[in-house]
PDB file of N, CA and C in Angstrom:
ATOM      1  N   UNK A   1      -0.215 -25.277 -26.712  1.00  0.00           N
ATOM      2  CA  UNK A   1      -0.506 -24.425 -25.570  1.00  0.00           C
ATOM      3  C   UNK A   1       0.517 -24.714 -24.478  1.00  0.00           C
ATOM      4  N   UNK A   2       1.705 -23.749 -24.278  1.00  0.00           N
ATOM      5  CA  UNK A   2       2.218 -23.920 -22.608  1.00  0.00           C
ATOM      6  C   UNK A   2       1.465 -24.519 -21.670  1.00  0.00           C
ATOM      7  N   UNK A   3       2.202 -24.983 -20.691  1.00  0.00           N
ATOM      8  CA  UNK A   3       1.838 -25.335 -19.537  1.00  0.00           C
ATOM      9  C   UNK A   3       1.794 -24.103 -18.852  1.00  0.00           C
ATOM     10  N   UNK A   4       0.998 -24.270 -17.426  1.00  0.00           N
ATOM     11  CA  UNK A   4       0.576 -23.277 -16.520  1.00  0.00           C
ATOM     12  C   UNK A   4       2.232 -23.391 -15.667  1.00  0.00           C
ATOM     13  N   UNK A   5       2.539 -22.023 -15.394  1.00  0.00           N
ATOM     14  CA  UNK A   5       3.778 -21.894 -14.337  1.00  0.00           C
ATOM     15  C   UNK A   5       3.411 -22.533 -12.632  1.00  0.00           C
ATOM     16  N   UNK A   6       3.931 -23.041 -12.050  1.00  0.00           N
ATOM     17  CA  UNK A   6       3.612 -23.611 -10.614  1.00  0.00           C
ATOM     18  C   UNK A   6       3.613 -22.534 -10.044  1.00  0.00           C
ATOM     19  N   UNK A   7       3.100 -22.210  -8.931  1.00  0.00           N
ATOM     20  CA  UNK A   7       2.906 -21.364  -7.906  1.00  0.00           C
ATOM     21  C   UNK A   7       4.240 -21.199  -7.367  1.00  0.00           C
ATOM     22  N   UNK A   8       4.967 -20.220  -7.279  1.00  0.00           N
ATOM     23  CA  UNK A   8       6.113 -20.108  -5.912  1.00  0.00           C
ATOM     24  C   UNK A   8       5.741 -19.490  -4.865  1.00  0.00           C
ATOM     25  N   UNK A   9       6.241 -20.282  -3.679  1.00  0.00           N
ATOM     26  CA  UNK A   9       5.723 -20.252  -2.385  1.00  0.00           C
ATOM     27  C   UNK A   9       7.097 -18.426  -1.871  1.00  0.00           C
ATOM     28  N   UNK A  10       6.054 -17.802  -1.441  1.00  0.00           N
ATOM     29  CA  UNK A  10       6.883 -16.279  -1.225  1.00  0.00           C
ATOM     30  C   UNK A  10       6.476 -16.025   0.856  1.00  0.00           C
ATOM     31  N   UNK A  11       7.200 -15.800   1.217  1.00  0.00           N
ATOM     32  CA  UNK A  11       7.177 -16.069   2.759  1.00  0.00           C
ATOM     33  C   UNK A  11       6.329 -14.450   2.977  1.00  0.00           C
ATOM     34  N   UNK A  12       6.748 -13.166   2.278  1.00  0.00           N
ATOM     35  CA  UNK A  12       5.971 -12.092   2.871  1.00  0.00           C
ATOM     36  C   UNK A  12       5.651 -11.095   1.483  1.00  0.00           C
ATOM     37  N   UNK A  13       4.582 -10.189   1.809  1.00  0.00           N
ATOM     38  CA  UNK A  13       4.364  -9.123   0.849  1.00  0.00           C
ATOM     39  C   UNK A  13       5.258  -8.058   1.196  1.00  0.00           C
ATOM     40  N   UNK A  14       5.852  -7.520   0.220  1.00  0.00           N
ATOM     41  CA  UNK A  14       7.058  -6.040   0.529  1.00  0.00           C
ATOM     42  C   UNK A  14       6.192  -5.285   1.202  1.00  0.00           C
ATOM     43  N   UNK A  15       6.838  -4.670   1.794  1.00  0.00           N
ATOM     44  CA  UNK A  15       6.678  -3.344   2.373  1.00  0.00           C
ATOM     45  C   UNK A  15       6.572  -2.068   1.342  1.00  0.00           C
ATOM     46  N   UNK A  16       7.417  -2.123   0.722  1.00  0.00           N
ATOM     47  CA  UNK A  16       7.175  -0.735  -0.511  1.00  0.00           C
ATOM     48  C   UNK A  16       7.624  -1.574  -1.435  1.00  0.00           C
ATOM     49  N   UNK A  17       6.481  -1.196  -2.728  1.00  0.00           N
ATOM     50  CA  UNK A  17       6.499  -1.800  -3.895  1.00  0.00           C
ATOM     51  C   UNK A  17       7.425  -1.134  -5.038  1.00  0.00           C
ATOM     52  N   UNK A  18       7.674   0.317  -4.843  1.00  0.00           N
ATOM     53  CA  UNK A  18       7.934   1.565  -5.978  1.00  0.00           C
ATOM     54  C   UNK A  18       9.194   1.541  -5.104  1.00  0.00           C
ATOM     55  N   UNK A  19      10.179   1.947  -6.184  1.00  0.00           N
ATOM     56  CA  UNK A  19      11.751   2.470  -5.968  1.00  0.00           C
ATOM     57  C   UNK A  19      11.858   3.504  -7.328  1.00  0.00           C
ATOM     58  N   UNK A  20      12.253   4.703  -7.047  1.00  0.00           N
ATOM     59  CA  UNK A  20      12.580   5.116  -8.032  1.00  0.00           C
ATOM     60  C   UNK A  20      13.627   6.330  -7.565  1.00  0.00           C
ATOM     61  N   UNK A  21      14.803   6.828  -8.843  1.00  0.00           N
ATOM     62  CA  UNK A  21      16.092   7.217  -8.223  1.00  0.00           C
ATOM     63  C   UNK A  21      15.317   8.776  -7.596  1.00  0.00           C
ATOM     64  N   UNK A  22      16.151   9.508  -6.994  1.00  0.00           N
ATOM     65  CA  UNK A  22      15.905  10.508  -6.781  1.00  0.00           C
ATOM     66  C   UNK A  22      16.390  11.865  -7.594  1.00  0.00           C
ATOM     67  N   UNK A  23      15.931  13.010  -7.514  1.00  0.00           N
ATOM     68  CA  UNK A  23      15.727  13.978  -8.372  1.00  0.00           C
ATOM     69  C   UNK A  23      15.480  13.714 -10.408  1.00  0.00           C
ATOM     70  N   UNK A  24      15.019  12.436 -10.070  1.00  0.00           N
ATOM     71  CA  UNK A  24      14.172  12.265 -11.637  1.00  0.00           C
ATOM     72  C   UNK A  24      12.470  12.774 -11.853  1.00  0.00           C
ATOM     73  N   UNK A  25      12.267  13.436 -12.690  1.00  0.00           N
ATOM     74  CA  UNK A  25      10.643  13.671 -12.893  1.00  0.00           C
ATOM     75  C   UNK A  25       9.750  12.734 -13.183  1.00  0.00           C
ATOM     76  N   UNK A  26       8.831  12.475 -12.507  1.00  0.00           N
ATOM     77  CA  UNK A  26       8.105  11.509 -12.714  1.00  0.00           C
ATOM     78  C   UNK A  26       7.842  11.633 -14.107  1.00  0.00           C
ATOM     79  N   UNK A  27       7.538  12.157 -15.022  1.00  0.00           N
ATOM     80  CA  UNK A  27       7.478  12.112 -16.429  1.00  0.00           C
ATOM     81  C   UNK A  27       8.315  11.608 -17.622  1.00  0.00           C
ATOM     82  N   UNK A  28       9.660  11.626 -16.632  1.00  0.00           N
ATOM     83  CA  UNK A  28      10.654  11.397 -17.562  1.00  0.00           C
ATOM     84  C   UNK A  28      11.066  10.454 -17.310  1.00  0.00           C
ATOM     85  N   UNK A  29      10.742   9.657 -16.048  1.00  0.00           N
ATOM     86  CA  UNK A  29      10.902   8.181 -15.763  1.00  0.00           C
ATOM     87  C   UNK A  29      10.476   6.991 -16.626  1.00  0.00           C
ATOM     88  N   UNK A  30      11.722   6.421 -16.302  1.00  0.00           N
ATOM     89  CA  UNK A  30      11.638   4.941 -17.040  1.00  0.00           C
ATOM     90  C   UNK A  30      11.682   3.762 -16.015  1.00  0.00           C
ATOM     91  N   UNK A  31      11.412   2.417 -16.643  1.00  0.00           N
ATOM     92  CA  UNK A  31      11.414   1.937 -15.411  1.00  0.00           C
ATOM     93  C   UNK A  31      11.056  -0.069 -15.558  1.00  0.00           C
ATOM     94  N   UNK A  32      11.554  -1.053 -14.534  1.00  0.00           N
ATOM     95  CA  UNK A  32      11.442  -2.099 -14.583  1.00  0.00           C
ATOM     96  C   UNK A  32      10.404  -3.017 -13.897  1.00  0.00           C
ATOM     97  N   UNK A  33      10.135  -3.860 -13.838  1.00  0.00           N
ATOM     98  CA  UNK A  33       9.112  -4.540 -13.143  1.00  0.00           C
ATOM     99  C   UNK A  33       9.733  -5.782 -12.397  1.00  0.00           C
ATOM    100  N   UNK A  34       9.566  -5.722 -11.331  1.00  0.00           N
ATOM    101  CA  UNK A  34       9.945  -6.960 -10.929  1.00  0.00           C
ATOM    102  C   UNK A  34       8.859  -7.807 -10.000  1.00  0.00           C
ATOM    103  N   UNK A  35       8.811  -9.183 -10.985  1.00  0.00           N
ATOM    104  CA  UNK A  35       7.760  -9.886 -10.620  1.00  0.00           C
ATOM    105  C   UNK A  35       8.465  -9.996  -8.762  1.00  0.00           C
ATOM    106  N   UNK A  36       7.063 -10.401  -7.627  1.00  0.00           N
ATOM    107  CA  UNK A  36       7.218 -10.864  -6.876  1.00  0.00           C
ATOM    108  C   UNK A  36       8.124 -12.084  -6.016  1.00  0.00           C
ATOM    109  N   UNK A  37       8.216 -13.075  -7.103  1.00  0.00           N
ATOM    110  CA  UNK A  37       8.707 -14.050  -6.472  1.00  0.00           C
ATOM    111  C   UNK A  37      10.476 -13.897  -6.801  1.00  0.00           C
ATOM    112  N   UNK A  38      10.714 -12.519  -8.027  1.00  0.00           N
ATOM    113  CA  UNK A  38      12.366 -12.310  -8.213  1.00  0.00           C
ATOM    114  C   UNK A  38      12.558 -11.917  -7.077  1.00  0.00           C
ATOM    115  N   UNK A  39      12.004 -10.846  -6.813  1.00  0.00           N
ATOM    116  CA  UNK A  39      11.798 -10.198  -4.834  1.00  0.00           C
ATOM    117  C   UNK A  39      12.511 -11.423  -4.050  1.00  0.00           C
ATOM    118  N   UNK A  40      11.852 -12.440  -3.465  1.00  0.00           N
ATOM    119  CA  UNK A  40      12.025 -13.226  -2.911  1.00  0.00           C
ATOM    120  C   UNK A  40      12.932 -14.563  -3.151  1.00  0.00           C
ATOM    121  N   UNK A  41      13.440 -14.594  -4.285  1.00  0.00           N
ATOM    122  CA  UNK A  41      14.441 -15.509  -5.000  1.00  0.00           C
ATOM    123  C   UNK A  41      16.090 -14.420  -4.484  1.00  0.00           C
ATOM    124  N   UNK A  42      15.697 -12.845  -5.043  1.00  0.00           N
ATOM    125  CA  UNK A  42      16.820 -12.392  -4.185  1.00  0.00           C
ATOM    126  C   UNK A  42      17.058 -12.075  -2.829  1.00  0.00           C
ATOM    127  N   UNK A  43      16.231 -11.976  -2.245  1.00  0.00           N
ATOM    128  CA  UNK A  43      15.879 -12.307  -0.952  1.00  0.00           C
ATOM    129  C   UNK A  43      16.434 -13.493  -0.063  1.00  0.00           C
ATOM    130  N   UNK A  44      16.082 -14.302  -0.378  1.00  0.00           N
ATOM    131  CA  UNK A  44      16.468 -15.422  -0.361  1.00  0.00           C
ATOM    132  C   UNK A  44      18.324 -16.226  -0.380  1.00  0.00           C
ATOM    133  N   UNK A  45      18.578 -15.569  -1.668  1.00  0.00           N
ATOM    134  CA  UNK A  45      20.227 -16.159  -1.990  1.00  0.00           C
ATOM    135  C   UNK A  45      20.704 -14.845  -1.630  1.00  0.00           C
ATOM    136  N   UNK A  46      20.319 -13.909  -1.852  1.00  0.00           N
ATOM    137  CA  UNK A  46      21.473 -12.648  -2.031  1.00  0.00           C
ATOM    138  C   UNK A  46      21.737 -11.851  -0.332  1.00  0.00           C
ATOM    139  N   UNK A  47      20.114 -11.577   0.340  1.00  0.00           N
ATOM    140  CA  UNK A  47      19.831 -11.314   1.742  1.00  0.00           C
ATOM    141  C   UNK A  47      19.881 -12.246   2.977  1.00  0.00           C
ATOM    142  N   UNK A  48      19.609 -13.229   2.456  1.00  0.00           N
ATOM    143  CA  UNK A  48      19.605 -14.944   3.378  1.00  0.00           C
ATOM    144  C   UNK A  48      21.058 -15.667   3.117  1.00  0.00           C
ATOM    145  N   UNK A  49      21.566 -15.782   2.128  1.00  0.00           N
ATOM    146  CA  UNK A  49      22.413 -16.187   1.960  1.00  0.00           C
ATOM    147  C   UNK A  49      22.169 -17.851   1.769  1.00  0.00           C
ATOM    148  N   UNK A  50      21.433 -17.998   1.695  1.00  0.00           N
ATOM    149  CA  UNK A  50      20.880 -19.815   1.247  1.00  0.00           C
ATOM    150  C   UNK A  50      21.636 -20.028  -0.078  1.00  0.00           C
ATOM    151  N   UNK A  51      21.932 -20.998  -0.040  1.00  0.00           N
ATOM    152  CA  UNK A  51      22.173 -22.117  -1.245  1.00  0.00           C
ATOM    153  C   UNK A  51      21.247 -22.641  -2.014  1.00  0.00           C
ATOM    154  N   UNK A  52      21.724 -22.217  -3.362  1.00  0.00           N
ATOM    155  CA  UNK A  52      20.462 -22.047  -4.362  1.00  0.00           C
ATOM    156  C   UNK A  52      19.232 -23.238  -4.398  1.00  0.00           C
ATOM    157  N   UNK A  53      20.001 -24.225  -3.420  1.00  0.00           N
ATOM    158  CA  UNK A  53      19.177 -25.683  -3.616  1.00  0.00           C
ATOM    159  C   UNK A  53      18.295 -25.821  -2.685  1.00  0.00           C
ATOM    160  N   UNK A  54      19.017 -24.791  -1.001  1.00  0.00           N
ATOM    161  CA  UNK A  54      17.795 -24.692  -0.177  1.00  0.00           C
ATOM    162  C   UNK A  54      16.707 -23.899  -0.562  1.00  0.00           C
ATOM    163  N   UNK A  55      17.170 -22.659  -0.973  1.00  0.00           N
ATOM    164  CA  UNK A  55      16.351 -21.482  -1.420  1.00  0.00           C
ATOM    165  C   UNK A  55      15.026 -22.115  -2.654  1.00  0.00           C
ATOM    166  N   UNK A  56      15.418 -22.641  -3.028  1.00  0.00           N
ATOM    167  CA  UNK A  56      14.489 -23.518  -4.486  1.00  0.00           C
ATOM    168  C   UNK A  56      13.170 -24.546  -3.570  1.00  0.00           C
ATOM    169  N   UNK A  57      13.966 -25.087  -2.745  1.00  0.00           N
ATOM    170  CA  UNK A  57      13.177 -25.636  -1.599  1.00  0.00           C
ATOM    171  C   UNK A  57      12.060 -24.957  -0.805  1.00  0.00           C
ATOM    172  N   UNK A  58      12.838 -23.405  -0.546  1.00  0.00           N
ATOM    173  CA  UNK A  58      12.093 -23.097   0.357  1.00  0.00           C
ATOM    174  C   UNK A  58      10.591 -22.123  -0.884  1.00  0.00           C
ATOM    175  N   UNK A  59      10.992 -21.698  -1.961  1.00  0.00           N
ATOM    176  CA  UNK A  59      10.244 -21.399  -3.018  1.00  0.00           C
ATOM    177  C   UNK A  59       9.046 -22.455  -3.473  1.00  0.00           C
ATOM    178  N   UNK A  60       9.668 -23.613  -3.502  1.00  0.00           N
ATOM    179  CA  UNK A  60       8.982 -24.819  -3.855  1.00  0.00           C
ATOM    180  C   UNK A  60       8.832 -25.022  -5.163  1.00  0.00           C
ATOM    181  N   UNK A  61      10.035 -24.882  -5.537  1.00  0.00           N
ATOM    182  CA  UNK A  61      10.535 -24.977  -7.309  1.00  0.00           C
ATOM    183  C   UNK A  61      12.151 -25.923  -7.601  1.00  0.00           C
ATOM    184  N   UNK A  62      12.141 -26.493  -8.716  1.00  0.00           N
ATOM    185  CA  UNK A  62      13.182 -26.734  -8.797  1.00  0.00           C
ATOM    186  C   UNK A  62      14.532 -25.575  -8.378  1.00  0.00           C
ATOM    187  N   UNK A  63      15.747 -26.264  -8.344  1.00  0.00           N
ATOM    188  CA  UNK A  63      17.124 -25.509  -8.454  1.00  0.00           C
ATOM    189  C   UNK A  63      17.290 -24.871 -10.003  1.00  0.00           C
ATOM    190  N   UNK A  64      16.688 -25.147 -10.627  1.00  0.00           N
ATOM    191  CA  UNK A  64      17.121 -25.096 -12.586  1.00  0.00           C
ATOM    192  C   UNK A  64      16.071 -23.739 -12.395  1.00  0.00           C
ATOM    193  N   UNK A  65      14.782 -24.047 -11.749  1.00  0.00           N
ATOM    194  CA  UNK A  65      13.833 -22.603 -12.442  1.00  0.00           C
ATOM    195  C   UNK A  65      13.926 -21.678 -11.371  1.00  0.00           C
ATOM    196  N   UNK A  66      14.934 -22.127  -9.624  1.00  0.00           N
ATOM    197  CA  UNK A  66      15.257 -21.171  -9.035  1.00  0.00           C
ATOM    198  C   UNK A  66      16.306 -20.207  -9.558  1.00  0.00           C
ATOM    199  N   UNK A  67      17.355 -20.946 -10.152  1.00  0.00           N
ATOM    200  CA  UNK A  67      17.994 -20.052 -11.026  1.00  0.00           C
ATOM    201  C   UNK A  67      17.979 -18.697 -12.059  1.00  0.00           C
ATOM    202  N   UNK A  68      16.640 -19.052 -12.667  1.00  0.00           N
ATOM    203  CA  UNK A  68      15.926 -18.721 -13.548  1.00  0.00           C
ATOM    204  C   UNK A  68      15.459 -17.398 -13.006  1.00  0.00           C
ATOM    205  N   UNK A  69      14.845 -17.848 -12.381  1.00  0.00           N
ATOM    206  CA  UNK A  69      13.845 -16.538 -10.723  1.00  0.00           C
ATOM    207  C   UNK A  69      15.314 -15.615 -11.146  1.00  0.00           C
ATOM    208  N   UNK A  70      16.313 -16.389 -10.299  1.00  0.00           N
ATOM    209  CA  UNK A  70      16.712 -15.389  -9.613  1.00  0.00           C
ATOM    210  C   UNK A  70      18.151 -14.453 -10.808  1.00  0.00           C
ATOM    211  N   UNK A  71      17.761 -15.133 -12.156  1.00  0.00           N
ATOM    212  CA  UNK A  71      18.638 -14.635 -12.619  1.00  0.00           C
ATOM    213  C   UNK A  71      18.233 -13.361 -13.493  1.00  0.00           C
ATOM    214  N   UNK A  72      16.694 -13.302 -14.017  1.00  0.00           N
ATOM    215  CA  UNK A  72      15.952 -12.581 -13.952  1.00  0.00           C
ATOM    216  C   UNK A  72      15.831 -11.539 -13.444  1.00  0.00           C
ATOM    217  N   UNK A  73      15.454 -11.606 -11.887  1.00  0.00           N
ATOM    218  CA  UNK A  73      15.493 -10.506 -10.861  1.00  0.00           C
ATOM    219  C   UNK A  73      16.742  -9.736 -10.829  1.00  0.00           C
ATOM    220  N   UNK A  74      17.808 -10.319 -10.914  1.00  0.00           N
ATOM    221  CA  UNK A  74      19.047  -9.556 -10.811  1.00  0.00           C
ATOM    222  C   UNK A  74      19.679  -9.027 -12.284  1.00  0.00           C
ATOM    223  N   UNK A  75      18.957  -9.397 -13.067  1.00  0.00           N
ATOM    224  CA  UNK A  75      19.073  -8.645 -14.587  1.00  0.00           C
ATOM    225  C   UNK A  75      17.962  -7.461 -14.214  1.00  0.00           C
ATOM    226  N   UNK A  76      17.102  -7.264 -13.827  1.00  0.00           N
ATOM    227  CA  UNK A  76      15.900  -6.254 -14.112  1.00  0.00           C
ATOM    228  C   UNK A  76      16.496  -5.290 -13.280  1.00  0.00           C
ATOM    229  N   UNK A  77      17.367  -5.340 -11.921  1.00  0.00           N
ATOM    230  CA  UNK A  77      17.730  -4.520 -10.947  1.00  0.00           C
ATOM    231  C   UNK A  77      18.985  -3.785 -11.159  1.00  0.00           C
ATOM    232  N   UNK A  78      19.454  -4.792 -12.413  1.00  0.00           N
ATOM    233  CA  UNK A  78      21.301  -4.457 -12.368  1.00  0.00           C
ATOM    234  C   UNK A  78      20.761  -3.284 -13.494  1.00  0.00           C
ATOM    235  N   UNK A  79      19.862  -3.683 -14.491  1.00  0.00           N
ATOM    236  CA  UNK A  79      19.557  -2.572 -15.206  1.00  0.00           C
ATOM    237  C   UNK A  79      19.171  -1.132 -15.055  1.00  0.00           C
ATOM    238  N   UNK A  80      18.030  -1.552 -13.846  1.00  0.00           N
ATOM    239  CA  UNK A  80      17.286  -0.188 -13.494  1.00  0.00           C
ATOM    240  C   UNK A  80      18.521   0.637 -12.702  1.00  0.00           C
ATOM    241  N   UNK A  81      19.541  -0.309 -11.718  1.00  0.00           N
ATOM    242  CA  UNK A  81      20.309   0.751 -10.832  1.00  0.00           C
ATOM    243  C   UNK A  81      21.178   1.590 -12.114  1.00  0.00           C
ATOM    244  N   UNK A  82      21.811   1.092 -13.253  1.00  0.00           N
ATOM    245  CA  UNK A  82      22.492   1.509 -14.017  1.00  0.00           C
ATOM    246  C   UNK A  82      21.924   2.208 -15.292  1.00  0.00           C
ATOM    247  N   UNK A  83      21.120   2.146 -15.172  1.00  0.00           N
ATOM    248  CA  UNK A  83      20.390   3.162 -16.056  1.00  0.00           C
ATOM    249  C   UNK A  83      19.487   4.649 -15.334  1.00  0.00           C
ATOM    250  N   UNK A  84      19.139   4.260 -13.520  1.00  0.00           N
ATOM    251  CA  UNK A  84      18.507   5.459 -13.643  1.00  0.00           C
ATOM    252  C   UNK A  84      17.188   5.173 -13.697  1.00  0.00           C
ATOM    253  N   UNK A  85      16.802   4.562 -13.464  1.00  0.00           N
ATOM    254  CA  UNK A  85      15.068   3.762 -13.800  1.00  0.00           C
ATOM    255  C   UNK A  85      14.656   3.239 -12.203  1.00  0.00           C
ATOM    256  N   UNK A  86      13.307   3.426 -12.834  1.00  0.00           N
ATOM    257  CA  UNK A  86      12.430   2.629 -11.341  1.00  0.00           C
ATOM    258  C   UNK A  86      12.713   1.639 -11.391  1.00  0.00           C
ATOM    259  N   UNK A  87      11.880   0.922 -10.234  1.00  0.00           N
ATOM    260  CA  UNK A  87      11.469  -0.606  -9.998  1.00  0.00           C
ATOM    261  C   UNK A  87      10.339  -0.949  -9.415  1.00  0.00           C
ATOM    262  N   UNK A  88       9.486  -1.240 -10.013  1.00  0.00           N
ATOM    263  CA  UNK A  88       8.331  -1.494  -9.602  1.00  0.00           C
ATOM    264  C   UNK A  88       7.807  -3.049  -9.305  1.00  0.00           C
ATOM    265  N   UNK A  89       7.718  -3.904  -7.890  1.00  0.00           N
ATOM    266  CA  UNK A  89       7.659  -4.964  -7.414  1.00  0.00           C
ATOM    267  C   UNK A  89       5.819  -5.110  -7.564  1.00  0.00           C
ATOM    268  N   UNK A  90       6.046  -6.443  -8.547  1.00  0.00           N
ATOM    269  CA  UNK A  90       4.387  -6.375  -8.590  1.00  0.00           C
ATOM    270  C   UNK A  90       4.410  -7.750 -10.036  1.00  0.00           C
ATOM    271  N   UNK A  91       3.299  -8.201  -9.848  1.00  0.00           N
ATOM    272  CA  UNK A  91       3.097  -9.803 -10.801  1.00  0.00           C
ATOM    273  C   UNK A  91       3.722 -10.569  -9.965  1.00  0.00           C
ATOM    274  N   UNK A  92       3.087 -11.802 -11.331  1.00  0.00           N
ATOM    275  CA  UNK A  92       4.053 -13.022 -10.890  1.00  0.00           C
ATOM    276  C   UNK A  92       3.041 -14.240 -10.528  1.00  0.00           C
ATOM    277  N   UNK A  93       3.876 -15.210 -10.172  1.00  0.00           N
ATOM    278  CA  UNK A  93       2.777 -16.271  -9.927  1.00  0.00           C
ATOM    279  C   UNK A  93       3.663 -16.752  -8.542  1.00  0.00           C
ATOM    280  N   UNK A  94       2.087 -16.577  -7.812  1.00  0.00           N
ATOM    281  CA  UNK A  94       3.469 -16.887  -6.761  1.00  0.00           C
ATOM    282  C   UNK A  94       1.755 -17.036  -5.360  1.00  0.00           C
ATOM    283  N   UNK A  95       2.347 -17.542  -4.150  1.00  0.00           N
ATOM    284  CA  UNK A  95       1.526 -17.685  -2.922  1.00  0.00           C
ATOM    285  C   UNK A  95       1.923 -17.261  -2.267  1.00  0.00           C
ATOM    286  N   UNK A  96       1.908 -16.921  -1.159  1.00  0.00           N
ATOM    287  CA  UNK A  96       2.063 -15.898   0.237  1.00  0.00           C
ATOM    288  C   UNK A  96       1.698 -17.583   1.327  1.00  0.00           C
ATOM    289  N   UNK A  97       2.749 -17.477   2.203  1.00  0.00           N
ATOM    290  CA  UNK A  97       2.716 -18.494   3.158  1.00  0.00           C
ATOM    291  C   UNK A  97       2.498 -17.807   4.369  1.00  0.00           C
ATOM    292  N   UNK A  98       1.270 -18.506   5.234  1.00  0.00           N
ATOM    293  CA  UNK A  98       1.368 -18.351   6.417  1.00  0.00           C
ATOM    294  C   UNK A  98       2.104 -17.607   7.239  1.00  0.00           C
ATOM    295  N   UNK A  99       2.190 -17.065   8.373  1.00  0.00           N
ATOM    296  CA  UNK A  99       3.273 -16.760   9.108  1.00  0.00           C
ATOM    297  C   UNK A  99       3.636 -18.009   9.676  1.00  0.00           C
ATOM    298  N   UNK A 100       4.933 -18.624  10.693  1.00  0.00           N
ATOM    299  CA  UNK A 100       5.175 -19.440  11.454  1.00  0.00           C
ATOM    300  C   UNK A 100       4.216 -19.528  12.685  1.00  0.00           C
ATOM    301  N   UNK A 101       4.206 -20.317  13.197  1.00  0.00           N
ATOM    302  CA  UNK A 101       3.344 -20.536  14.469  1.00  0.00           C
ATOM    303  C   UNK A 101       4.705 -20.312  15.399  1.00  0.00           C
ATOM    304  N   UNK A 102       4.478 -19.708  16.361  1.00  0.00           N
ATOM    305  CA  UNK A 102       5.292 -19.055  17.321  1.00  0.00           C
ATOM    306  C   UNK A 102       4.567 -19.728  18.481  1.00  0.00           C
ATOM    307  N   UNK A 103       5.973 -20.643  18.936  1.00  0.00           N
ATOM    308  CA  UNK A 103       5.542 -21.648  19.968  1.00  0.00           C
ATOM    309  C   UNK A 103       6.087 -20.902  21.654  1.00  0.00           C
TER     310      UNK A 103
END
């Protein structure tokens, strides 16, 4: 039996979950999933610009399975933009942190 995946710590819930290209029929759509915490792994290195070792930190995962996250996420996206496909942000194992306390 696997082990259980650790929780990754995710700072916010998206704003819009669905991406999909324009003038495609919803019927004829195809389409990817991207767990939550890839969201925030690219988020993180690609939008933040962190270093994969802070970013892993701030996830609360190793650097080896931040990699992982984020190599994932950017396979599911590189696909959907080049094929023409949705993206649908949703799963995952992951926690939602607090907001900051605003001093």
């Amino acid at each position: 039996m696997p082990r259980s995946k650790k929780r990754r710590l995710v700072r916010t819930l998206p704003i819009v979950s669905f991406y999909r290209p324009q003038g495609v029929p919803i019927h004829e759509l195809k389409g990817v999933i991207l767990p939550l915490e890839g969201l925030e792994a690219l988020r993180l290195a690609d939008a933040e610009g962190l270093t994969h070792k802070t970013a892993a930190a701030n996830m609360g995962v190793s650097a080896a399975t931040f990699c992982r996250i984020l190599a994932g996420a950017r396979y599911a996206v590189a696909r959907a933009l080049t094929n023409g496909w949705s993206i649908r942000i949703e799963g995952g194992v992951y926690q939602v942190l607090p907001p900051p306390l605003r001093q």
